[in-house]
C-alpha atoms as a PDB file:
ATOM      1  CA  UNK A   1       3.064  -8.387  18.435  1.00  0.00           C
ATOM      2  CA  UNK A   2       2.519  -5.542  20.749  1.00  0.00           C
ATOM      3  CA  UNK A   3       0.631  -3.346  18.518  1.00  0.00           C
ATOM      4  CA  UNK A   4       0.939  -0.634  21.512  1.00  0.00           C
ATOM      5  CA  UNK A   5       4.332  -0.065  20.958  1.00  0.00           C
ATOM      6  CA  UNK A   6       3.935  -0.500  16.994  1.00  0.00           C
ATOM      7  CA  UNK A   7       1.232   1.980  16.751  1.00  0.00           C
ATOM      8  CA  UNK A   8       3.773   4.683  19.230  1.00  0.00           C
ATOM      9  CA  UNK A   9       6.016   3.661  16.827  1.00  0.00           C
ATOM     10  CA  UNK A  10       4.702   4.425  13.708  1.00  0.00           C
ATOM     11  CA  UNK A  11       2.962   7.827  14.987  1.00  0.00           C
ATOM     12  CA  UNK A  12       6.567   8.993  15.480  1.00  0.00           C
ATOM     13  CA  UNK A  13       7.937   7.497  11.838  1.00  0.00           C
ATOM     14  CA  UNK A  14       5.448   9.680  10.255  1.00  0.00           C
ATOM     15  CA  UNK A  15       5.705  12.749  12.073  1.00  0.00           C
ATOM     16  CA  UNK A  16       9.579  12.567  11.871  1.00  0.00           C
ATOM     17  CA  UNK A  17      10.055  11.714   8.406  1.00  0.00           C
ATOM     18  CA  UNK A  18       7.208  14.646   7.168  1.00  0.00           C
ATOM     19  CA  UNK A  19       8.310  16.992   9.211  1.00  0.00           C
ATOM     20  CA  UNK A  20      12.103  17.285   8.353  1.00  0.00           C
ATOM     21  CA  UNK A  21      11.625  17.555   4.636  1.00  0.00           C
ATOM     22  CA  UNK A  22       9.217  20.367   5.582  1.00  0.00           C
ATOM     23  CA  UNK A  23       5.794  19.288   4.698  1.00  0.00           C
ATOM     24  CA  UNK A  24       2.947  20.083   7.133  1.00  0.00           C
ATOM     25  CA  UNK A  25       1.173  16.909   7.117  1.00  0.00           C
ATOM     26  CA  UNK A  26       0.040  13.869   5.046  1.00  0.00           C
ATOM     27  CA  UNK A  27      -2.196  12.955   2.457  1.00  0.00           C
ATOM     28  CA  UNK A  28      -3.553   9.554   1.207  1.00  0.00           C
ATOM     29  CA  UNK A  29      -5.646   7.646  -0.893  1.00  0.00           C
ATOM     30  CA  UNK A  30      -8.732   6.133   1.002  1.00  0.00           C
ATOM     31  CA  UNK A  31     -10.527   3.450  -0.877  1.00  0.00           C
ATOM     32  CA  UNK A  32     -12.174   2.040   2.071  1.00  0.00           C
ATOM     33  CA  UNK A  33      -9.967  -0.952   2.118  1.00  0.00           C
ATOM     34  CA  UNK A  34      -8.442  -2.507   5.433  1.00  0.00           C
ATOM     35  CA  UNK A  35      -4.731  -0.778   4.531  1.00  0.00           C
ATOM     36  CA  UNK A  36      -5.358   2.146   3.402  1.00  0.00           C
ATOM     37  CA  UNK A  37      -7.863   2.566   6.640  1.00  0.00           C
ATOM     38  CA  UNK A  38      -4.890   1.950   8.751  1.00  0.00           C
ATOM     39  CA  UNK A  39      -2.909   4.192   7.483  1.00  0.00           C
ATOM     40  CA  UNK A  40      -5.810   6.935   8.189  1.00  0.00           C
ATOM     41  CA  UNK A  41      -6.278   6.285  11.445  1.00  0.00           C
ATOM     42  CA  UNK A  42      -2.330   6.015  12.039  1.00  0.00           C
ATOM     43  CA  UNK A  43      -2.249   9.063   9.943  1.00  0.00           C
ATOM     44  CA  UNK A  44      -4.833  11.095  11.775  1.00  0.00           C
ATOM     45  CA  UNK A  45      -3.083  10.332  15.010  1.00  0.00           C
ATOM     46  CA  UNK A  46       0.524  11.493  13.980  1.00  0.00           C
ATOM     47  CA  UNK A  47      -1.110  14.813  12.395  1.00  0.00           C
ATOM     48  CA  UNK A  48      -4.504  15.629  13.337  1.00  0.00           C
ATOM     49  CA  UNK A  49      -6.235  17.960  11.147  1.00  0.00           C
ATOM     50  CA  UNK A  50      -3.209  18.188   9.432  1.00  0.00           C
ATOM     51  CA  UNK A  51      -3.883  15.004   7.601  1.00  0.00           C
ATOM     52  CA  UNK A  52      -6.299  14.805   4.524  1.00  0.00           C
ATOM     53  CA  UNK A  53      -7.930  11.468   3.364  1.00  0.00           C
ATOM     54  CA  UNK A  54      -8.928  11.684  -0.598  1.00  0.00           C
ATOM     55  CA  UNK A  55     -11.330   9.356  -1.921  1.00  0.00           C
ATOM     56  CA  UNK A  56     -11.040   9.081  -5.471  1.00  0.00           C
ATOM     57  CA  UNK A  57     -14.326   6.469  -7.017  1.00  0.00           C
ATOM     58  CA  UNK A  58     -14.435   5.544 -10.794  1.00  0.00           C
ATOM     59  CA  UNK A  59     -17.794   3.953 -11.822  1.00  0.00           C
ATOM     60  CA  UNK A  60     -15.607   0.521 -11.319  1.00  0.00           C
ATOM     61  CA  UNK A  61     -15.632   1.322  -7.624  1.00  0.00           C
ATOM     62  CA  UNK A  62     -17.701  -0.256  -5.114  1.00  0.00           C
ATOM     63  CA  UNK A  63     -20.644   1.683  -3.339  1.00  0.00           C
ATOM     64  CA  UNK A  64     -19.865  -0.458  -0.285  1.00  0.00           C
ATOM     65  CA  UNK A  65     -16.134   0.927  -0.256  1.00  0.00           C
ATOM     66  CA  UNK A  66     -16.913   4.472  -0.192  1.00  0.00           C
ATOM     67  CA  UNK A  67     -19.730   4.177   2.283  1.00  0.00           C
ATOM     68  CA  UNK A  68     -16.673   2.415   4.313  1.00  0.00           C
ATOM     69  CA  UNK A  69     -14.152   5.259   3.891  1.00  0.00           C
ATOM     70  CA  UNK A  70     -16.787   7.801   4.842  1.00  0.00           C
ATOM     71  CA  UNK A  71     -17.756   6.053   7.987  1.00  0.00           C
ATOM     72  CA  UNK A  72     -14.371   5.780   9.003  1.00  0.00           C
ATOM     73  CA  UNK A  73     -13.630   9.630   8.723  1.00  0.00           C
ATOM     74  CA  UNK A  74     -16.939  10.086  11.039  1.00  0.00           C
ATOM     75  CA  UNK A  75     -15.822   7.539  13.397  1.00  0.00           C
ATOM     76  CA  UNK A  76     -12.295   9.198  13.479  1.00  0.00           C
ATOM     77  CA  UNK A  77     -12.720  12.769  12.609  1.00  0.00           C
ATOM     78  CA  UNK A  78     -10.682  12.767   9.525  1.00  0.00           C
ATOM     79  CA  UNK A  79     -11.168  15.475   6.898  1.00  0.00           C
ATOM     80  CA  UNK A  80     -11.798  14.250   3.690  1.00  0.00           C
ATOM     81  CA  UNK A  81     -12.128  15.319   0.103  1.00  0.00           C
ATOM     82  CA  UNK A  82     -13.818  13.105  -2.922  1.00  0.00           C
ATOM     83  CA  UNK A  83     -12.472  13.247  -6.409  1.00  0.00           C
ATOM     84  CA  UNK A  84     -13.764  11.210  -8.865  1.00  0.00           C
ATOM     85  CA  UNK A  85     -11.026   9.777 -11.900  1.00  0.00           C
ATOM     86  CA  UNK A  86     -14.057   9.245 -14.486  1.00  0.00           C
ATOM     87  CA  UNK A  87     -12.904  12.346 -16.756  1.00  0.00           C
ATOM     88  CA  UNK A  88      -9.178  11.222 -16.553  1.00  0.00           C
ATOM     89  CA  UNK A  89     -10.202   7.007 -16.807  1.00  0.00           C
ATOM     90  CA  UNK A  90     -12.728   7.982 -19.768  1.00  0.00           C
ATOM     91  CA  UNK A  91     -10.239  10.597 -21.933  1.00  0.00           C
ATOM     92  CA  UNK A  92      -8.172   6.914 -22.778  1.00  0.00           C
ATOM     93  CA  UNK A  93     -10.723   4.397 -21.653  1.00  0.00           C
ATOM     94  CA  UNK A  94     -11.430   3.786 -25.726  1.00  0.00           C
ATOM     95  CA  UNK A  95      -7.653   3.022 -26.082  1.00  0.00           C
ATOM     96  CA  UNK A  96      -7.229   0.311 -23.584  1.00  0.00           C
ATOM     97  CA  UNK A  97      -9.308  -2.314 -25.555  1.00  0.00           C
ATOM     98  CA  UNK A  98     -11.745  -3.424 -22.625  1.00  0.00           C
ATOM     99  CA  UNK A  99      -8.707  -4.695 -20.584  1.00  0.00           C
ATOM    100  CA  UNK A 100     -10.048  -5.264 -17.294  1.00  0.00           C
ATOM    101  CA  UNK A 101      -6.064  -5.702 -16.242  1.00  0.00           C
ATOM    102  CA  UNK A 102      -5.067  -2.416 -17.716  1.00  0.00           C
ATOM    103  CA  UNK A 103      -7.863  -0.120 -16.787  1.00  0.00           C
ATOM    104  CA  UNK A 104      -7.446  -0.962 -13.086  1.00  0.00           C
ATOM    105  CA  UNK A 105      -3.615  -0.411 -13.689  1.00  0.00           C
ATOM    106  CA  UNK A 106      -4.331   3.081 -15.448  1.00  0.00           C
ATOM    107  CA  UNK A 107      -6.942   3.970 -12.223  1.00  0.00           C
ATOM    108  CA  UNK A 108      -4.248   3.257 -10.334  1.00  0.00           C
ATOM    109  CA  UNK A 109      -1.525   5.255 -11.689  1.00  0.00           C
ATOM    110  CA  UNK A 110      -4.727   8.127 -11.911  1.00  0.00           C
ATOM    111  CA  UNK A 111      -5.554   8.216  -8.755  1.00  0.00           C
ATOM    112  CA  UNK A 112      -1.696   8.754  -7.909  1.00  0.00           C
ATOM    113  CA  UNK A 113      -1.086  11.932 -10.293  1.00  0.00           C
ATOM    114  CA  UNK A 114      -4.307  13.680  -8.750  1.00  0.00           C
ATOM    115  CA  UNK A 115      -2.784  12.407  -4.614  1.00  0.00           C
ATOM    116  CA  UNK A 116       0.471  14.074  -5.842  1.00  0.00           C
ATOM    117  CA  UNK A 117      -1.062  17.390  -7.332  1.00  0.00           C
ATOM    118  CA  UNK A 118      -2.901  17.446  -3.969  1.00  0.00           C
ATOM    119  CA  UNK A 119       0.615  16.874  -2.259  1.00  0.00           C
ATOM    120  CA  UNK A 120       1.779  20.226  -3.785  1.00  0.00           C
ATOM    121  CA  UNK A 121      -1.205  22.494  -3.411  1.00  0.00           C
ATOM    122  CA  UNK A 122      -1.586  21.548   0.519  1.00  0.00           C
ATOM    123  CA  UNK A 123       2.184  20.917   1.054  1.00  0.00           C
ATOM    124  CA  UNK A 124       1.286  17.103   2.174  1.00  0.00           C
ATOM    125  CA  UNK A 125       3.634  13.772   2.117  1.00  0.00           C
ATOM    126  CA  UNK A 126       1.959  11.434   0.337  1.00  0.00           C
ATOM    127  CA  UNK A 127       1.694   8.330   2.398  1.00  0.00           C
ATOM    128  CA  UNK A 128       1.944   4.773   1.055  1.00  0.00           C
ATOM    129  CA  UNK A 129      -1.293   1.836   1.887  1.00  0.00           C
ATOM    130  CA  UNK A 130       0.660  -1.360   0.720  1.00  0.00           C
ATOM    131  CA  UNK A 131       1.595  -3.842   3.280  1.00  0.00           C
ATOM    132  CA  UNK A 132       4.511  -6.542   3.396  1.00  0.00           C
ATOM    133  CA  UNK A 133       2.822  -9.419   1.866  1.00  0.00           C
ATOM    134  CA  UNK A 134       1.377  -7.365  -1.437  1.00  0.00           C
ATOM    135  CA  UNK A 135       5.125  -5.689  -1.991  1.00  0.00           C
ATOM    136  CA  UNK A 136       6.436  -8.840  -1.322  1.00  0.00           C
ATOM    137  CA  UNK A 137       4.175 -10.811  -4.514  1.00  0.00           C
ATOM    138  CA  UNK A 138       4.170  -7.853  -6.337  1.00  0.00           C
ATOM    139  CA  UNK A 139       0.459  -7.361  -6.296  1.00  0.00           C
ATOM    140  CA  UNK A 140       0.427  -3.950  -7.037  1.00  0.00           C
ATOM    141  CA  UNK A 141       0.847  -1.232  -9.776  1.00  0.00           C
ATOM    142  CA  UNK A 142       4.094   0.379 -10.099  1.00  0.00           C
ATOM    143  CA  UNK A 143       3.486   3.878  -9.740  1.00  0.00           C
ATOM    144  CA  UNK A 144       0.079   3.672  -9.033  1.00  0.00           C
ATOM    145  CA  UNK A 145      -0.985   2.508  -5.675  1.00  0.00           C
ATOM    146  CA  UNK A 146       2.600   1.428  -4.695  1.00  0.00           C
ATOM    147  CA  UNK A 147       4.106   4.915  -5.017  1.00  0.00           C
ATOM    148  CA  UNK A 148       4.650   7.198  -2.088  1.00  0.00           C
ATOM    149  CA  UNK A 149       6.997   9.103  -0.197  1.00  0.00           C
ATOM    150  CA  UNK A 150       6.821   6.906   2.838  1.00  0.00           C
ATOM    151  CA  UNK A 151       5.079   3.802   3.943  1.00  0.00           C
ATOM    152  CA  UNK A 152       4.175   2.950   7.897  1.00  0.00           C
ATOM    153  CA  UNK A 153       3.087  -0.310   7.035  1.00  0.00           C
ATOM    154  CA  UNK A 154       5.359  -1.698   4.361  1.00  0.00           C
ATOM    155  CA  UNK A 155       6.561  -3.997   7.103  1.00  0.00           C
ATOM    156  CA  UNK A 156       3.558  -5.549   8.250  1.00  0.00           C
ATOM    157  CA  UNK A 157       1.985  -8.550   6.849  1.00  0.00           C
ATOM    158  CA  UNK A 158      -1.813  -9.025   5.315  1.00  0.00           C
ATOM    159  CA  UNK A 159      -2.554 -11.248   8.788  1.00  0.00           C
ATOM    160  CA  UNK A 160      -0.617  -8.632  11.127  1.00  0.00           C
ATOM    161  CA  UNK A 161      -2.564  -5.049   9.516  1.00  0.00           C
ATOM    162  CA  UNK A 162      -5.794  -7.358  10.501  1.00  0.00           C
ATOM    163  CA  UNK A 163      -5.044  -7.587  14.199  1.00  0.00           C
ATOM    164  CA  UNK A 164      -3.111  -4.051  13.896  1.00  0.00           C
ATOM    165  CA  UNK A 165      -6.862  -2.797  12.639  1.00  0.00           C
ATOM    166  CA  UNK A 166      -8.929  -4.433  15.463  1.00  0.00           C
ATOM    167  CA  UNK A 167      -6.216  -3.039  18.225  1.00  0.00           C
ATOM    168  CA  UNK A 168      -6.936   0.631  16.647  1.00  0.00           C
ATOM    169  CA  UNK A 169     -10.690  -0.688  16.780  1.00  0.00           C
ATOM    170  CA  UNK A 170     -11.456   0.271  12.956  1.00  0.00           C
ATOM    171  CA  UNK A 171     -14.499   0.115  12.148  1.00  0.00           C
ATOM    172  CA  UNK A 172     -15.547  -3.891  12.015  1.00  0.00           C
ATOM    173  CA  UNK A 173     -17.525  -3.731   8.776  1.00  0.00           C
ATOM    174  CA  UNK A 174     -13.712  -3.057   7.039  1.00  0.00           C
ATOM    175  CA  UNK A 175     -11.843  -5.495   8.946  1.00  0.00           C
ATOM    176  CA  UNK A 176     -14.789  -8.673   8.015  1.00  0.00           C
ATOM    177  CA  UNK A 177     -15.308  -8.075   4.460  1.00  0.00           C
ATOM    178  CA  UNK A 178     -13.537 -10.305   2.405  1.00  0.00           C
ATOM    179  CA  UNK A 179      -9.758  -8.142   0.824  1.00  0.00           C
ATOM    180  CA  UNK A 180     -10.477  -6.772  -2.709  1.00  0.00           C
ATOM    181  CA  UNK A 181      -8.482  -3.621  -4.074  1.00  0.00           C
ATOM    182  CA  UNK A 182     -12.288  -3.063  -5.868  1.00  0.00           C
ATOM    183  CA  UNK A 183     -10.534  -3.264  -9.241  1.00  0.00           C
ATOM    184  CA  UNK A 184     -13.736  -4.336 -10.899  1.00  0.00           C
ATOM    185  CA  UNK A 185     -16.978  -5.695  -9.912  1.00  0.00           C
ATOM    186  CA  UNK A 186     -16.497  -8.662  -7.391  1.00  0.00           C
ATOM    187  CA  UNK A 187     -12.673  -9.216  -8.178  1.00  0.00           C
ATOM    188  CA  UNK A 188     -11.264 -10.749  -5.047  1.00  0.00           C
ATOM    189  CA  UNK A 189      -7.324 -10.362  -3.524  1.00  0.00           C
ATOM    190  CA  UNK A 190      -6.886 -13.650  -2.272  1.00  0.00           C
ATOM    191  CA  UNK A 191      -9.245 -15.267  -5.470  1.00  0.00           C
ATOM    192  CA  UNK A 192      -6.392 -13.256  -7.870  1.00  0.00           C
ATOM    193  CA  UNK A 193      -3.274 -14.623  -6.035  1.00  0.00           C
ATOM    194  CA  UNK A 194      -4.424 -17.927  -5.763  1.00  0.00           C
ATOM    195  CA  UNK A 195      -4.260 -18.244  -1.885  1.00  0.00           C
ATOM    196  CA  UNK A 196      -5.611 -17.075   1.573  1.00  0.00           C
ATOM    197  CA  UNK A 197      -3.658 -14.747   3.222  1.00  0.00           C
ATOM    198  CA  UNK A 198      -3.198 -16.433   6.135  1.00  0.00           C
ATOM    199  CA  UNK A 199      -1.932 -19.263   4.122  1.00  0.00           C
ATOM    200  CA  UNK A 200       0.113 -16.726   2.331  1.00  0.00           C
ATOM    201  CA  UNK A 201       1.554 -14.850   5.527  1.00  0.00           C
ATOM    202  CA  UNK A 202       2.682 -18.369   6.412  1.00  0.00           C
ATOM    203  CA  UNK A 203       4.531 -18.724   3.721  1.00  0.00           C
ATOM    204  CA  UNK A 204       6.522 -15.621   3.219  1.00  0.00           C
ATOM    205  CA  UNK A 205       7.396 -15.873   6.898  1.00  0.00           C
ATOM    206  CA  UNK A 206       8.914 -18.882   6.343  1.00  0.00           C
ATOM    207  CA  UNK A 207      10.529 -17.864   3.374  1.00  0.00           C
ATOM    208  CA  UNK A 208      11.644 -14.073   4.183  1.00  0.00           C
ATOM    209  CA  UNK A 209      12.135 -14.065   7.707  1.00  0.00           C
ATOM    210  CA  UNK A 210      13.725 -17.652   8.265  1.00  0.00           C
ATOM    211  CA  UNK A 211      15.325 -17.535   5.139  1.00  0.00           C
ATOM    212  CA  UNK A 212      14.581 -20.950   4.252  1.00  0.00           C
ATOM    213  CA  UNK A 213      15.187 -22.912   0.349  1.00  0.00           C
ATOM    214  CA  UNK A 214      12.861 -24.141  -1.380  1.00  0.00           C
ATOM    215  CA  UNK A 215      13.916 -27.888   0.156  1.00  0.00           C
ATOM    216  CA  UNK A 216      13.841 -26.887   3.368  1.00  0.00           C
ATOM    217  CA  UNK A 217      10.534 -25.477   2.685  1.00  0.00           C
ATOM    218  CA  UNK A 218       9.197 -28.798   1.412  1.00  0.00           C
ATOM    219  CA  UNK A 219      10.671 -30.025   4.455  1.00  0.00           C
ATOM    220  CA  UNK A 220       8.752 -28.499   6.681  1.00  0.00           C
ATOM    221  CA  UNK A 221       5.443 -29.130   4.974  1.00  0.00           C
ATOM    222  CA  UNK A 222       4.617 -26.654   2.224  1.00  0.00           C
ATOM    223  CA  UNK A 223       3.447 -27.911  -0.931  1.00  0.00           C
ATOM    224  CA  UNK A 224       5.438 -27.503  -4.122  1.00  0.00           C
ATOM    225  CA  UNK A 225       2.451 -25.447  -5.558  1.00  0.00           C
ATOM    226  CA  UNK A 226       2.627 -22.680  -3.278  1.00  0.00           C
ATOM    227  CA  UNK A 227       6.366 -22.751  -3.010  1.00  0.00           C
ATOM    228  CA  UNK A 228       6.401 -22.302  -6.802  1.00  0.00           C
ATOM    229  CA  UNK A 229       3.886 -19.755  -7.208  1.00  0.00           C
ATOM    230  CA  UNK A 230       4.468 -17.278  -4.349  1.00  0.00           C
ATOM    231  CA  UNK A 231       8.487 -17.679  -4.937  1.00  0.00           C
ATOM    232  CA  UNK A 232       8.187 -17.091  -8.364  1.00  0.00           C
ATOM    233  CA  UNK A 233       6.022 -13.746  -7.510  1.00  0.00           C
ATOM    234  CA  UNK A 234       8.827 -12.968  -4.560  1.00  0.00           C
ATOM    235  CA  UNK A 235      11.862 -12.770  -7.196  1.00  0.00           C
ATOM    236  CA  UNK A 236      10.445 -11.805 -10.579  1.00  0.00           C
ATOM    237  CA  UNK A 237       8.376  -8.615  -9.038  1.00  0.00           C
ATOM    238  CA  UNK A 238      11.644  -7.056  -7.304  1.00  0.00           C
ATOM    239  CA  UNK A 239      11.243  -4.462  -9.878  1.00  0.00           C
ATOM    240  CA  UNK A 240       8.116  -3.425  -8.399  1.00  0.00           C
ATOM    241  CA  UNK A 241      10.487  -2.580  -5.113  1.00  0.00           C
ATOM    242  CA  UNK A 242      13.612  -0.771  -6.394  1.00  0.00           C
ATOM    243  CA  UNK A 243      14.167   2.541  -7.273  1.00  0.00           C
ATOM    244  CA  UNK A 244      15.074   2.820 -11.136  1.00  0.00           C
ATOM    245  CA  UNK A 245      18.109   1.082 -12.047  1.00  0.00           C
ATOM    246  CA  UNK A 246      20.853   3.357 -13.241  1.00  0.00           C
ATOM    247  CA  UNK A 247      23.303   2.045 -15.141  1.00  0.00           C
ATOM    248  CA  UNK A 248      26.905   2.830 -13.376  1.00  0.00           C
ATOM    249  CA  UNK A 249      29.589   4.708 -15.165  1.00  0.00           C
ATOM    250  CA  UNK A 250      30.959   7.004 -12.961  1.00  0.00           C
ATOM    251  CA  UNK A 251      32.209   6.110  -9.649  1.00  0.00           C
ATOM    252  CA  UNK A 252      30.100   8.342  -7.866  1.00  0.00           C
ATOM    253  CA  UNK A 253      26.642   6.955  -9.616  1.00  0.00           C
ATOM    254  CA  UNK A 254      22.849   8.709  -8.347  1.00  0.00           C
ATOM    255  CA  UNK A 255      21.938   5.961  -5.998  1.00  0.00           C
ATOM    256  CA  UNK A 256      21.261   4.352  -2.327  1.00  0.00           C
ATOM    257  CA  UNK A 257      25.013   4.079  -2.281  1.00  0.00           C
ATOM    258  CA  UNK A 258      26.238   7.607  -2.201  1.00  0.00           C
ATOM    259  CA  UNK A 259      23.145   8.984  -0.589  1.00  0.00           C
ATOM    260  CA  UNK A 260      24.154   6.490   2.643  1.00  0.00           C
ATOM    261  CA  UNK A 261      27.627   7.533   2.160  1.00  0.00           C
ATOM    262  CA  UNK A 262      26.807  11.147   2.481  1.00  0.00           C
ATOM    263  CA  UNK A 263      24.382  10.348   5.496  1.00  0.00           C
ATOM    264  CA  UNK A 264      27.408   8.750   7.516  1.00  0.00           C
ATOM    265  CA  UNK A 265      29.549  11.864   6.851  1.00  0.00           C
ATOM    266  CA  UNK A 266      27.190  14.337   8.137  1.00  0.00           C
END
C-alpha cells in the first residue's frame, strides 16, 4: 500500500469532514494502543493544536499503556488531558456481579459519555480508533469504543494499521507489544478471538474483498474452523455496524436512503 498517499489522504478526510459541520478540531480516546495511536498522530497532523488526546485509566488499565500514550504525545507534541472513569466505573461497579465481560463493556461506553461531553465543551469531532478487521468480527462495544462521528481508519486492516504505524514511525514500543484493548489484567486481542491477526487479515480478505463462499474458501486452503468462527462473527455482529433500524411506515422513513437522496439534489 502506499501509505504516502493514504496518510495525504486521510489528513484531508479529517479536516474536510470536521470542518464543514463546524467543529474546530478533534478529540479522541488514547489508551496507548496501536489504533488509537494512529489516529493521534493522523489526528495531530490534520489539526495541530487543534486536536486533544484524552486518556481516560480505570484501576483495570495497564501502567504500561498510559506510559505509552504519554510518550507518544512527547514524541508528537500532542496536547493531552487525563481523566480517570473510577468514580463513574465504581457508582455501578457493585451491580455488575464481578463480570469481567460487562465491566470492560460499561468502561467502554464510560469513557465515551466523558469523550462526548469533552466534544461539546471544546467544540471537537470525536474521532473513531477501530480498524477494519475489529468492525468486521464485531470485537467491540456498541457505543462504547466503536462510537464516533468519523473514523480514518475503519478501512484498514489489523496487519495494514501495523505497517501504516511504522511508516508514521510511532513510537516502536506500541507497534511490538502484543494487541490487547487492556480490558483486564493480561487479556489478550488475538488470545479472545481465537486467532492471529495476520491469520485473521488473511481471512477477511479473502472473504470481504474477493467475495468468496465458504466452498471456495475451503478451496483455497482455509480450514473449516476459521471459516466457521470468523464468518459467524462477520454476519451475526452487523448490528454492531448499522445505524438503528427504523422500522418503515412512511415512504419518506429517517434513514441512509433519504439523506443520499437529498445529497444528490443539492
Amino acid at each position: 500500500m502506499n501509505f504516502s498517499l493514504i496518510e495525504k489522504y486521510l489528513i484531508s478526510f479529517l479536516q474536510e469532514e470536521t470542518y464543514k459541520i463546524n467543529f474546530n478540531g478533534g478529540i479522541l480516546g488514547l489508551s496507548g494502543g496501536i489504533d488509537s495511536s494512529l489516529v493521534a498522530v493522523l489526528a495531530k497532523k490534520a489539526f495541530g493544536d487543534n486536536f486533544l488526546a484524552v486518556m481516560m485509566p480505570s484501576s483495570y488499565s495497564s501502567d504500561e499503556h498510559i506510559k505509552d500514550a504519554k510518550e507518544l504525545c512527547k514524541q508528537f507534541n500532542i496536547n493531552y488531558t487525563i481523566k480517570p472513569i473510577d468514580n463513574l466505573l465504581n457508582a455501578y461497579k457493585n451491580e455488575m456481579e464481578n463480570d469481567k465481560l460487562r465491566i470492560a463493556n460499561f468502561s467502554a461506553r464510560a469513557r465515551m459519555i466523558i469523550l462526548y461531553d469533552l466534544s461539546q465543551k471544546h467544540k471537537k469531532l470525536v474521532l473513531g480508533t477501530s480498524n477494519k478487521s475489529e468492525l468486521l468480527l464485531g470485537y467491540s462495544t456498541i457505543f462504547g469504543d466503536i462510537a464516533s462521528a468519523i473514523n480514518p481508519i475503519g478501512d484498514l486492516y489489523k496487519t495494514e494499521v501495523f505497517e501504516f504505524s511504522r511508516h508514521l514511525n510511532i513510537n516502536k514500543n506500541i507497534i511490538n507489544k502484543p494487541p490487547s484493548a487492556d480490558l483486564w489484567e493480561n487479556q489478550s486481542d488475538e488470545e479472545d478471538l481465537g486467532f492471529s491477526y495476520k491469520e485473521i487479515d488473511i481471512f477477511l480478505k479473502a472473504m470481504i474483498e474477493e467475495e468468496l463462499n465458504d466452498n471456495e474458501l475451503i478451496k483455497k486452503g482455509f480450514d473449516k474452523n476459521i471459516i466457521n468462527s470468523l464468518s459467524s462473527r462477520v454476519y451475526t455482529n452487523q448490528f454492531k455496524r448499522a445505524l438503528p433500524l427504523i422500522a418503515k411506515i412512511r415512504e419518506k422513513t429517517i434513514g441512509i436512503d433519504f439523506l443520499m437522496a437529498r445529497d444528490i439534489k443539492r
